[in-house]
Every structure is written in structure tokens, then in C-alpha cells.
Protein backbone atom coordinates (compact mmCIF):
# COMPACT_ATOMS: atom_id res chain seq x y z
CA UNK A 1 0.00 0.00 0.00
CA UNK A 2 0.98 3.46 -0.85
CA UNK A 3 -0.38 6.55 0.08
CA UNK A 4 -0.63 8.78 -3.59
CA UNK A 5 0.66 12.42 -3.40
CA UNK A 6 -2.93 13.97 -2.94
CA UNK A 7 -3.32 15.58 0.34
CA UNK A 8 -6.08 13.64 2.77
CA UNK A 9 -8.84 16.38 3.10
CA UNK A 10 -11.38 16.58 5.35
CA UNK A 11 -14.65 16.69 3.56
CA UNK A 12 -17.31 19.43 3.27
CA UNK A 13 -19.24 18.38 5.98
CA UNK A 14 -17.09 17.20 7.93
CA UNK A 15 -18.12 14.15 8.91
CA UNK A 16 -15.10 12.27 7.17
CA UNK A 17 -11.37 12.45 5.96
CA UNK A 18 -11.28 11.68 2.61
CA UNK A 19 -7.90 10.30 1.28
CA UNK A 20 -5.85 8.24 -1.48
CA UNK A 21 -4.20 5.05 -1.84
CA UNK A 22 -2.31 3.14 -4.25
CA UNK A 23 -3.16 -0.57 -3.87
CA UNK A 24 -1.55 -3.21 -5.93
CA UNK A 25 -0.93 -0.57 -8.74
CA UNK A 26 -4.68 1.02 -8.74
CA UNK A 27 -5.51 4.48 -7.23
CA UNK A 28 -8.50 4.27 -5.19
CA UNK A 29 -10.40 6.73 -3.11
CA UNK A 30 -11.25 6.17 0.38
CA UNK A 31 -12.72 7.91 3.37
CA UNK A 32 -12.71 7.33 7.16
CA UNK A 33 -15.98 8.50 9.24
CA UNK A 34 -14.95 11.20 11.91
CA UNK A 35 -16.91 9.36 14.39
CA UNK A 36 -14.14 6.22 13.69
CA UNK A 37 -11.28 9.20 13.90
CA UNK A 38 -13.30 9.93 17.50
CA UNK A 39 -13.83 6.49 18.89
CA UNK A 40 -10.53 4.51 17.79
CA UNK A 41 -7.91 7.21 17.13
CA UNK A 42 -9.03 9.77 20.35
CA UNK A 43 -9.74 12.66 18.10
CA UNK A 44 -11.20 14.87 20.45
CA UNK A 45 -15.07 16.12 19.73
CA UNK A 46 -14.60 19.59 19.49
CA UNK A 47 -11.23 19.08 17.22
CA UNK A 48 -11.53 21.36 13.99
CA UNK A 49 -10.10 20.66 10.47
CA UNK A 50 -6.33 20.83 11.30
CA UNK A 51 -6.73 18.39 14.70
CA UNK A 52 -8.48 16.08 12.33
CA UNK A 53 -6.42 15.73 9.97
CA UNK A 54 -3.42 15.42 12.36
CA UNK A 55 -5.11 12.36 13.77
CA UNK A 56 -5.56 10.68 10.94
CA UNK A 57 -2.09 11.13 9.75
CA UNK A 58 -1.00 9.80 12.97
CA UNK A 59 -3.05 6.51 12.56
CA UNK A 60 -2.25 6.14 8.87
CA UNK A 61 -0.77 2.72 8.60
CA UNK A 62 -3.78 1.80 11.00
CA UNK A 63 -6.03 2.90 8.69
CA UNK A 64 -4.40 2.30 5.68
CA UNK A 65 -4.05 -1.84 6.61
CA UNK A 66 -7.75 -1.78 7.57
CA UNK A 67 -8.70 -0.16 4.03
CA UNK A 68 -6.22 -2.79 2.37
CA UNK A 69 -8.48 -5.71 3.98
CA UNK A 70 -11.67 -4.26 3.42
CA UNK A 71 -10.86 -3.71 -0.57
CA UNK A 72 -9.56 -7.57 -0.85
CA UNK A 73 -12.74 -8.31 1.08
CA UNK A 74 -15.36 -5.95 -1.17
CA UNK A 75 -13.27 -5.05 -4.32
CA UNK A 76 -16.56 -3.48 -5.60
CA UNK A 77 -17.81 -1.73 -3.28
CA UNK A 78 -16.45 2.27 -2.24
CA UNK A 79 -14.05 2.46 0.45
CA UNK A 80 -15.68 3.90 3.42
CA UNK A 81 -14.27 3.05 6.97
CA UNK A 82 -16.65 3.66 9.57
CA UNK A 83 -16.85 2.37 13.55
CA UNK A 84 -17.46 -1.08 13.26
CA UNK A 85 -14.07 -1.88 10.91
CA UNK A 86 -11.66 -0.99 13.74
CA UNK A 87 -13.76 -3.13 15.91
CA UNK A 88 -11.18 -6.30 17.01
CA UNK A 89 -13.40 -9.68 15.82
């Protein structure tokens, strides 16, 4: 997994962080919920774009193996990480 040159971004409503990755030679947009950034990364509520951001750069290769998993799982299917895929099974 690599992560491409565009900048993660958190999106216009804010309720993700939307982000790129090279996987097995395809570019593929994902996006991580802010209530996963809150609950397994301790993004704090109140944290505004730059916070956000920071956390999710900090849990990158966290994130970035859970996306990986999910896309051999559901090659199909857009890459959205929510809650429930950092949740140990």
C-alpha cells in the first residue's frame, strides 16, 4: 500500500477524511468516518479541520491496513471506513 501524493482532506461536511491510496498498482479513493477518527484514534469532539487531519495522519498505517483488507474483502464496493471496521473480531 501506498499513500498517492494527494493531500487527505477533510470533507465538506465534515463528517469524514477523505484520502488516497495506491493498492496493488490502482488508485482508489477512500474515506474514514470522523466518528471512527473519534472512537478509535481519540480525536477529540470539538477538534476542527487541522486536529483532524493530524489524527488521521497519525493513525495512517492503522487505517491504511484496515482499508487494504476491506478492498480484498469488497473489491466493488467504495471504500468507506466507519466504527465497526476498527472493531477487534
Amino acid at each position: 500500500m501506498e499513500v498517492l501524493d494527494r493531500a487527505p482532506a477533510v470533507s465538506p461536511d465534515g463528517h469524514a477524511v477523505v484520502f488516497m491510496l495506491s493498492i496493488r498498482g490502482q488508485e482508489v479513493e477512500g474515506a474514514i468516518a470522523r466518528d471512527a477518527l473519534e472512537e478509535h484514534f481519540w480525536l477529540p469532539r470539538s477538534a476542527d479541520a487541522t486536529r483532524t487531519l493530524k489524527t488521521f495522519e497519525q493513525g495512517r498505517n492503522r487505517s491504511g491496513a484496515v482499508a487494504q483488507i476491506k478492498l480484498l474483502a469488497r473489491p466493488d464496493e467504495p471504500l468507506r471506513l466507519g466504527v465497526n471496521d476498527f472493531v477487534a473480531r
